[in-house]
Protein backbone atom coordinates (compact mmCIF):
# COMPACT_ATOMS: atom_id res chain seq x y z
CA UNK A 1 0.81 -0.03 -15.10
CA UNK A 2 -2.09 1.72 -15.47
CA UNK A 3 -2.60 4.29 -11.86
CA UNK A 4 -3.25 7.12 -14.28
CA UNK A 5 -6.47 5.38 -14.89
CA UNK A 6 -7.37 3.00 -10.97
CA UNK A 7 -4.60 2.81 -8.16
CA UNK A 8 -3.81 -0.71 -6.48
CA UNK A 9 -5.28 -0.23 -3.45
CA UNK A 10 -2.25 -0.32 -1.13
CA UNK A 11 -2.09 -3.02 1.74
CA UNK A 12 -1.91 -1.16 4.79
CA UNK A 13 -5.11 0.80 3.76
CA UNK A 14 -6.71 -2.93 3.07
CA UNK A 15 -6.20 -4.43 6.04
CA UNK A 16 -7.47 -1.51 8.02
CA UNK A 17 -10.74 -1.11 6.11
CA UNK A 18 -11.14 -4.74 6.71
CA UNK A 19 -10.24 -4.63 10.17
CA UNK A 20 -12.65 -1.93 10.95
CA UNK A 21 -15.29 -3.83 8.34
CA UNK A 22 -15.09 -6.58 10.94
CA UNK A 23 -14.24 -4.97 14.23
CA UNK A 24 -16.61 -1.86 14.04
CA UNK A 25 -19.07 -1.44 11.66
CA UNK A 26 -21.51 -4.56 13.00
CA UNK A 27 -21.60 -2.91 16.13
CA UNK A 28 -22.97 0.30 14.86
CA UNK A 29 -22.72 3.46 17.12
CA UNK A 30 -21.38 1.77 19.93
CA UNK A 31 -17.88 1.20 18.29
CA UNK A 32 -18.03 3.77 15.73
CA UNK A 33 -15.93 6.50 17.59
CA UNK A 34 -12.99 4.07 17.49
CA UNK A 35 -12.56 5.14 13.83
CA UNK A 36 -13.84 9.04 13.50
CA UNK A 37 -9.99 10.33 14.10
CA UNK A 38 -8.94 8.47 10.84
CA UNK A 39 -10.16 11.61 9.36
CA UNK A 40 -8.11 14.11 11.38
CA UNK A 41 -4.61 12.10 10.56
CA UNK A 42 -5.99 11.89 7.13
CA UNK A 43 -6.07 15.59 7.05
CA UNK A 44 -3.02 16.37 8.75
CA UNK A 45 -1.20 13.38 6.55
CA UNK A 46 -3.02 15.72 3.19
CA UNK A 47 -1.68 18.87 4.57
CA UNK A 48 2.10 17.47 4.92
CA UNK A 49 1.70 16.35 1.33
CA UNK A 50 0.61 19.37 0.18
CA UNK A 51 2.45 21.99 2.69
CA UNK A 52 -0.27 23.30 3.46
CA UNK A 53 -2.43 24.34 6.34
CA UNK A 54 -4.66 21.83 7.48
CA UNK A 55 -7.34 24.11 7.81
CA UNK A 56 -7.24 24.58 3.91
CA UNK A 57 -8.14 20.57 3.54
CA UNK A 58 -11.53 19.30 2.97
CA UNK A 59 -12.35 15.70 2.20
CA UNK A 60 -14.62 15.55 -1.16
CA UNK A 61 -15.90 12.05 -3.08
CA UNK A 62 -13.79 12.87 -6.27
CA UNK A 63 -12.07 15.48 -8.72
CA UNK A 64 -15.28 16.42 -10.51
CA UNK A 65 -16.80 17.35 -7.01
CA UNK A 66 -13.77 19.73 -5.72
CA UNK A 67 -13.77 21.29 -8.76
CA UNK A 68 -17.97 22.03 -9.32
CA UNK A 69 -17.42 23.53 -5.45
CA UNK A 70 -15.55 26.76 -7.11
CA UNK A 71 -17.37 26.65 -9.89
CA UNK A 72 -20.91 26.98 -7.89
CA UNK A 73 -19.08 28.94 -5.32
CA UNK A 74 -17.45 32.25 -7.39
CA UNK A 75 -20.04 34.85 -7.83
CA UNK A 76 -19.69 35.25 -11.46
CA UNK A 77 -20.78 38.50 -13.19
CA UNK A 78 -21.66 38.70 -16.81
CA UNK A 79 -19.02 39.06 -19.22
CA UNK A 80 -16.47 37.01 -16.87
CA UNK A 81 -13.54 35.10 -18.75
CA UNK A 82 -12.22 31.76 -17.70
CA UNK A 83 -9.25 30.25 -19.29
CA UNK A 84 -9.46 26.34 -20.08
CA UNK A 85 -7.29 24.45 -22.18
CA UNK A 86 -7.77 22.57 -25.30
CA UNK A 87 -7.98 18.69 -24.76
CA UNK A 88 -8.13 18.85 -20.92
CA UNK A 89 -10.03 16.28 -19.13
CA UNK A 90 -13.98 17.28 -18.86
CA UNK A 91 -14.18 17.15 -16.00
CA UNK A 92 -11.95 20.75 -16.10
CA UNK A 93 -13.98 22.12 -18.79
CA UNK A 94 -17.74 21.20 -17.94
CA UNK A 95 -18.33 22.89 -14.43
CA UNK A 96 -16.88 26.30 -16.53
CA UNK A 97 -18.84 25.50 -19.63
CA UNK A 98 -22.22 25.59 -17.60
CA UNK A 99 -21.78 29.22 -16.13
CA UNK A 100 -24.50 31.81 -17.34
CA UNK A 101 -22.76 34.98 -18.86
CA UNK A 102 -19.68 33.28 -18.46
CA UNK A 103 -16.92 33.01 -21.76
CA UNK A 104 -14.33 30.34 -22.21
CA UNK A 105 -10.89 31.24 -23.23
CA UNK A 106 -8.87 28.31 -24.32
CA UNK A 107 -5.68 27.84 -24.23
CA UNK A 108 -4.72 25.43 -27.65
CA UNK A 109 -2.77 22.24 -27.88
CA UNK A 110 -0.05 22.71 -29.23
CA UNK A 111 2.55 19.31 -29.88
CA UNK A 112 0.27 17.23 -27.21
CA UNK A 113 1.33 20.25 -24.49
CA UNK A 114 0.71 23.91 -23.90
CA UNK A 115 2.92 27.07 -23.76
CA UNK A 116 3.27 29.33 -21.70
CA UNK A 117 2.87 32.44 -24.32
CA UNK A 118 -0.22 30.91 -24.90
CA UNK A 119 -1.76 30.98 -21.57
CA UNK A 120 -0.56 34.32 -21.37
CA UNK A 121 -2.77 35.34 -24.62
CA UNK A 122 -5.69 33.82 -23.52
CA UNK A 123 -5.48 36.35 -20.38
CA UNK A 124 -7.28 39.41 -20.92
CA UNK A 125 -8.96 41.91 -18.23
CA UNK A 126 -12.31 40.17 -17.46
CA UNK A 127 -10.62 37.02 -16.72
CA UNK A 128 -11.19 35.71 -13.33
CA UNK A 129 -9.78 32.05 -13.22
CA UNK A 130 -7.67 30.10 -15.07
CA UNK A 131 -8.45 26.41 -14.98
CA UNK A 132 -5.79 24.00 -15.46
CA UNK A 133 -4.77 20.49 -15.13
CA UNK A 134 -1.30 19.84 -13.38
CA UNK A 135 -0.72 16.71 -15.80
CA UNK A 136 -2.46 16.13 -19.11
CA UNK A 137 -4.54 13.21 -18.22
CA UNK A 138 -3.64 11.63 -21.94
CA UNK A 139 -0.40 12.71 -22.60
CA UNK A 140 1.53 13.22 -19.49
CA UNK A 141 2.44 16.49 -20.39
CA UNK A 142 2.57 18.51 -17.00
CA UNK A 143 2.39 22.08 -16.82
CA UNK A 144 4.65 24.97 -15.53
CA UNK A 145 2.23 25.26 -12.88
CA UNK A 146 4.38 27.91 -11.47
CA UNK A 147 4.33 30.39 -14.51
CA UNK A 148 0.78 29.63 -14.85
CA UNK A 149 0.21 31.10 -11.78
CA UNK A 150 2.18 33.86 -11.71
CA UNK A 151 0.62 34.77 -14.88
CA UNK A 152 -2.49 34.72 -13.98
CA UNK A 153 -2.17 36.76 -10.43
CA UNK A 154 -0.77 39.05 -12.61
CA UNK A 155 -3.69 39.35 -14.39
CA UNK A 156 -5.50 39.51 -11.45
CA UNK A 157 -7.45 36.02 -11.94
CA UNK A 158 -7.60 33.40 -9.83
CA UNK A 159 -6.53 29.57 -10.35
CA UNK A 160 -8.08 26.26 -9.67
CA UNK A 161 -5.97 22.66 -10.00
CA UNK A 162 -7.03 19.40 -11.48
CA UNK A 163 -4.19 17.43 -9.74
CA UNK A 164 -5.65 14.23 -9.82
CA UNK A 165 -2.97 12.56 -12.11
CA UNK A 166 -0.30 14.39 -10.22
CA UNK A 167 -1.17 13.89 -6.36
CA UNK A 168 0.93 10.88 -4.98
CA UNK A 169 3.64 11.42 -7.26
CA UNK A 170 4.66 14.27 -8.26
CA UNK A 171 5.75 16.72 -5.31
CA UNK A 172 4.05 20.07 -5.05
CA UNK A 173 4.29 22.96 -2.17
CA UNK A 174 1.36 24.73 -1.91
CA UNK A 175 3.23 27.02 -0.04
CA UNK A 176 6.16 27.74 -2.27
CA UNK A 177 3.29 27.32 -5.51
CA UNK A 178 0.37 29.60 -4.69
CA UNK A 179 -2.31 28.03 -6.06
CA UNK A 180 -6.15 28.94 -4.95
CA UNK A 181 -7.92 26.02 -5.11
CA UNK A 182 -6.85 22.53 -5.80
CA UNK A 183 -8.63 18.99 -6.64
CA UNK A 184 -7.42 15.64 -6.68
CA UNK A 185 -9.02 12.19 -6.73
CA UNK A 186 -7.69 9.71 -4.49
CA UNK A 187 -8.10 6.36 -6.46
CA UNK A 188 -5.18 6.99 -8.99
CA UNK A 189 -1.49 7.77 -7.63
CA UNK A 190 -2.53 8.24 -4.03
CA UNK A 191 -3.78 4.73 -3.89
CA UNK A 192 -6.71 5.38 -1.86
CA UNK A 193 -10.00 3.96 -1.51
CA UNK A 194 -12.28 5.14 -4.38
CA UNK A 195 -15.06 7.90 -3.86
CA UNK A 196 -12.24 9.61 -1.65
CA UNK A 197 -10.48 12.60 -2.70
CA UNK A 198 -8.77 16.18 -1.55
CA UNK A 199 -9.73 19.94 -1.87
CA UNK A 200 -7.57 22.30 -1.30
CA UNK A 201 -8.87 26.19 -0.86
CA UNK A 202 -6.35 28.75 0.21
CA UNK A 203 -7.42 30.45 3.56
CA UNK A 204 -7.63 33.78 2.36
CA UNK A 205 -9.71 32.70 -0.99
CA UNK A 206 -12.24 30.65 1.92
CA UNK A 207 -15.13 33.58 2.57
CA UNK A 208 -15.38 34.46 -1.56
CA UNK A 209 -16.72 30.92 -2.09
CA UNK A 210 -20.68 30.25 -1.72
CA UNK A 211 -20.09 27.11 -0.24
CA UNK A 212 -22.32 24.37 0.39
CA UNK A 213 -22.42 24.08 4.10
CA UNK A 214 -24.23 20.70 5.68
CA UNK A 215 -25.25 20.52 9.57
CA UNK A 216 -21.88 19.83 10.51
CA UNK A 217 -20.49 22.35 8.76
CA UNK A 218 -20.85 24.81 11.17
CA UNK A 219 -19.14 25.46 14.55
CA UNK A 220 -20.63 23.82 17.50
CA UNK A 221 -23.08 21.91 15.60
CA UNK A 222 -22.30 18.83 17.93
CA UNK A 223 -23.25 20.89 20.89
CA UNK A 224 -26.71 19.64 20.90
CA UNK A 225 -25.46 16.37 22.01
CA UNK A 226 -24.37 17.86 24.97
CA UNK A 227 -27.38 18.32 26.82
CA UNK A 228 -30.31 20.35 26.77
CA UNK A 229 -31.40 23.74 24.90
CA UNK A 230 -28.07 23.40 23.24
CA UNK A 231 -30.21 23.08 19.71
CA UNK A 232 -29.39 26.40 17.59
CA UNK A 233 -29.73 26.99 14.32
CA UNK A 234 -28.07 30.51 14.42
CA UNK A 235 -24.56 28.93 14.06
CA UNK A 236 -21.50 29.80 12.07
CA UNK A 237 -19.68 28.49 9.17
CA UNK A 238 -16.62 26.30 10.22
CA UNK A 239 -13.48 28.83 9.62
CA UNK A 240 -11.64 26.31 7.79
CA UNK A 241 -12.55 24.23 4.04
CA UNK A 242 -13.94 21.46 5.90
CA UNK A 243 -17.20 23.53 6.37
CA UNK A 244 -18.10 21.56 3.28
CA UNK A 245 -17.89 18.15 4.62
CA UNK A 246 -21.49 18.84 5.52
CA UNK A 247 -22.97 15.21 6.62
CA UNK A 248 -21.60 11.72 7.51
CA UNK A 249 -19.36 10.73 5.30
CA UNK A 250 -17.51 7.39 4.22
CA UNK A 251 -16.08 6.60 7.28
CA UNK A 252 -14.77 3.39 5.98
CA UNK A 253 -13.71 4.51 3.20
CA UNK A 254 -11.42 7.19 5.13
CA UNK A 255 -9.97 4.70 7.42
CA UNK A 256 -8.14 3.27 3.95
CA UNK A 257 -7.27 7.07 2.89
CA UNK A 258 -5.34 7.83 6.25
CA UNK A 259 -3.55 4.77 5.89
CA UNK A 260 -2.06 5.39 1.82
CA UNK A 261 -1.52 8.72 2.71
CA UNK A 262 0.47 7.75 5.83
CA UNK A 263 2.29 5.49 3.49
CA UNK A 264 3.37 7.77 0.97
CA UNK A 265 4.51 10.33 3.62
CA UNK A 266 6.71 7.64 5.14
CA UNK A 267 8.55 6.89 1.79
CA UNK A 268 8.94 10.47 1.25
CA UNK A 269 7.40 12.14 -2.30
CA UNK A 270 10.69 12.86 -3.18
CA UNK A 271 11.76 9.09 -3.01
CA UNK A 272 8.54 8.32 -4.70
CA UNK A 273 9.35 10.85 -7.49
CA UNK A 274 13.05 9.40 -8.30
CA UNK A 275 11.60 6.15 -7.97
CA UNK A 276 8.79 6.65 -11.22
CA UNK A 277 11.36 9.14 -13.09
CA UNK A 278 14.01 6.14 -13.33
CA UNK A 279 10.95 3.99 -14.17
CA UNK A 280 9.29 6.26 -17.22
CA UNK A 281 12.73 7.15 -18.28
CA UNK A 282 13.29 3.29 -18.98
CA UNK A 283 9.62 2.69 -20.57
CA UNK A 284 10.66 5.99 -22.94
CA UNK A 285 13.93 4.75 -23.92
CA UNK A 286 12.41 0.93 -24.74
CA UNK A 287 9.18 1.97 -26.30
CA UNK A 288 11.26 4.38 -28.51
CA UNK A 289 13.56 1.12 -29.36
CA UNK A 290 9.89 -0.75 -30.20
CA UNK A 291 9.15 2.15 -32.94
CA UNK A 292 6.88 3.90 -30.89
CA UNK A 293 5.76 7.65 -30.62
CA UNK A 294 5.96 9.18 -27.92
CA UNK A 295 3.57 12.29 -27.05
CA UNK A 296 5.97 13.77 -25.49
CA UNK A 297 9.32 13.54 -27.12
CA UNK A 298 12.25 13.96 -25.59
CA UNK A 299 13.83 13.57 -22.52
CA UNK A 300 11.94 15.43 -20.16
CA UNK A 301 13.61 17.53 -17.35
CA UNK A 302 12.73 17.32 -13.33
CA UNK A 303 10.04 20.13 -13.93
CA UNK A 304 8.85 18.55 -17.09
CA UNK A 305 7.95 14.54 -16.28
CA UNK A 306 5.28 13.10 -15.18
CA UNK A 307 4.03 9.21 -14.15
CA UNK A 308 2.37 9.15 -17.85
CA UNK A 309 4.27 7.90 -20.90
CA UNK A 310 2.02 7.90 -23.57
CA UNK A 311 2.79 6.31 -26.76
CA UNK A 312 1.47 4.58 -30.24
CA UNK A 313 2.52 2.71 -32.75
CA UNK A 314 1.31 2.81 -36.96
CA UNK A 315 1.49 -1.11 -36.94
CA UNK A 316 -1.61 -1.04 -34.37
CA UNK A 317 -4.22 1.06 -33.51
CA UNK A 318 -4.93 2.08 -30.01
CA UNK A 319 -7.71 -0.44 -28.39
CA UNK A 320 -6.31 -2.72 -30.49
CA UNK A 321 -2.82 -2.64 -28.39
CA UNK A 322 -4.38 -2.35 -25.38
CA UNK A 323 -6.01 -5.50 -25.64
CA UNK A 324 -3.16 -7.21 -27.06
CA UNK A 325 -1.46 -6.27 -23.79
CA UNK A 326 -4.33 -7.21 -21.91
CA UNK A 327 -4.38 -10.48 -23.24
CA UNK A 328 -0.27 -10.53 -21.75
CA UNK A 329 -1.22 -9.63 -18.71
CA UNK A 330 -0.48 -5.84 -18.58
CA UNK A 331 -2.90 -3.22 -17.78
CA UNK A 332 -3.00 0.08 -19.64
CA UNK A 333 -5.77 2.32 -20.87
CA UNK A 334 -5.86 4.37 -24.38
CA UNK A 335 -7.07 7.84 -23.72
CA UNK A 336 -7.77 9.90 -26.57
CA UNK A 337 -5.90 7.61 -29.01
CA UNK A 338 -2.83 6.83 -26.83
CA UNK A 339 -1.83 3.51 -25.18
CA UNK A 340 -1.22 5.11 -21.52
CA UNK A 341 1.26 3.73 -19.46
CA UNK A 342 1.94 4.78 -15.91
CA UNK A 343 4.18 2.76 -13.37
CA UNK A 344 4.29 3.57 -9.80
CA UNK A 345 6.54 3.23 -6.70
CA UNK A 346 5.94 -0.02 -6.35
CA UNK A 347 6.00 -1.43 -10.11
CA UNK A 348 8.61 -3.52 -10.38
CA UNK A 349 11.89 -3.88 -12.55
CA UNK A 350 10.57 -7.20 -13.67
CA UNK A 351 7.15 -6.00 -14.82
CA UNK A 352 8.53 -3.06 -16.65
CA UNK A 353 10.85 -5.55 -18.55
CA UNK A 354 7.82 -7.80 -19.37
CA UNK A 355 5.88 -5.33 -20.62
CA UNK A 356 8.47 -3.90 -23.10
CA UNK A 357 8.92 -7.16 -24.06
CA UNK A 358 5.23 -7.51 -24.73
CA UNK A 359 4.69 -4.12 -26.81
CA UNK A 360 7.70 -4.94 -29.13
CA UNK A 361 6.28 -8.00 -29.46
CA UNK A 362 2.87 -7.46 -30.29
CA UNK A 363 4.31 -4.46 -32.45
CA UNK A 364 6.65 -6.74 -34.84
């Protein structure tokens, strides 16, 4: 109940990071090469989720990195606006925070959510990115990413995508959704392996980012395995976002990523997505019976829910629930002041029961 917070590492992705633990990795660069094309399927597998080209797919450790890439990477001019929003994670206000000569604009909180008026008033002409999270990390409350954008291409400003508590289970088309950059963690509702995660930059956007670029980040860098006077340094950049995987990277660690992500895209996102709706809509509906709040009231439409339903209750306060519920057996975090709940695909009828049965119990 709590993948908002750590994802159960999925099976398939376990048995082939132990298989390669075992098989592999003793035998150092002899049997390495048996497990370097986990990252291509890994980044075609990304690509399908997203729609997207898999050129615009790099590999990153987390969130916090994809996002301090455009951050570093925009060359900022003094007097540049970004647009951040009131109560968002910090990890999608500090890398904008930082910037020399650079002003927030933020967007307020308004009923645990945001509106869309308000994003627009926060625009103004030295605006150059908007900065938003596709789910509120402590509420659930998930964005109109599509007016968001179009609002701020209007203004002429660019956008960048905390998606981390969206990826996995919510469906999103980068094509049909323009976004410029995107970030997302892959520990939470992907299910990967932690310190593995996505960026996402949009191939035209590629050349007005300073990117960090490591050895391998440039074209033909493994030429100088090939044989001799092959050793240049007058390379250039990879065309694609991967120019930023610059070094060796978790190689183990990818192995499990390839195999969640080949998971999901086998039951389909759209399965996936009925599949938590029916479940949240059931954890609403019984919390609500309990005497909860809600943070988000209401029933929320298909472009409105999300795998969060946070909630609270005036007979306890928020740790104190949680570890009631811990002490039952049910995993949840309290974010902000909210007990956060957040079932996935595979959470079971019978575990949503318990734990309803648990709150109103520990509530009474």
């Amino acid at each position: 109940m709590d993948y908002a917070g750590l994802g159960r590492l999925r099976e398939p992705a376990r048995v082939a990071m132990a298989a390669a633990l075992n098989d592999v990795f003793p035998f150092g660069s002899a049997e390495i090469g048996r497990v370097f094309p986990a990252r291509r399927r890994a980044r075609a597998l990304a690509a399908g989720l997203l729609d997207c080209r898999e050129d615009e797919i790099a590999f990153v450790p987390n969130t916090s990195t994809g996002l301090q890439l455009v951050a570093d990477g925009i060359d900022w001019r003094p007097g540049d606006e970004v647009v951040v929003f009131e109560g968002d994670f910090p990890a999608n206000v500090h890398p904008w925070r930082r910037l020399d000569g650079v002003r927030l604009r933020w967007v307020p909180l308004r009923g645990n959510g945001y509106r869309l008026d308000d994003v627009a008033a926060a625009l103004g002409p030295r605006t150059r990115l908007v900065a938003v999270s596709h789910v509120h990390f402590a509420t659930g409350f998930r964005v109109d990413l599509d007016a968001v954008v179009a609002l701020a291409h209007a203004a002429g400003a660019l956008v960048c995508v905390d998606a981390v508590q969206s990826l996995g289970v919510v469906p999103l088309s980068l094509r049909a959704t323009p976004v410029d950059f995107l970030a997302a963690g892959a520990h939470k509702w992907l299910c990967g392996p932690t310190g593995t995660g996505i960026f996402f930059c949009r191939g035209e956007r590629l050349d007005e980012l300073r990117l960090p670029c490591g050895w391998v980040g440039y074209e033909g860098a493994n030429d100088l395995f090939d044989g001799p006077g092959l050793l240049r340094y007058d390379l250039r950049p990879r065309p694609s976002a991967a120019r930023v995987e610059g070094g060796m990277y978790d190689v183990l660690a990818m192995v499990g990523l390839a195999e969640t992500l080949a998971e999901l895209a086998g039951i389909g996102l759209g399965a996936v997505a009925a599949r938590v709706r029916g479940l949240t809509a059931r954890l609403r509906a019984g919390l609500l019976e309990a005497g909860c709040e809600l943070a988000t009231p209401g029933e929320p439409s298909a472009d409105e829910w999300s795998g969060i339903v946070a909630f609270r209750h005036p007979a306890r306060t928020g740790g104190d629930l949680v570890a009631a519920l811990l002490a039952d057996g049910h995993h949840v975090s309290h974010p902000d002041g909210w007990v956060r709940a957040a079932p996935h695909h595979w959470t079971g009828d019978a575990e949503i029961g318990r734990f309803l049965t648990a709150v109103t119990r520990r509530v009474s």
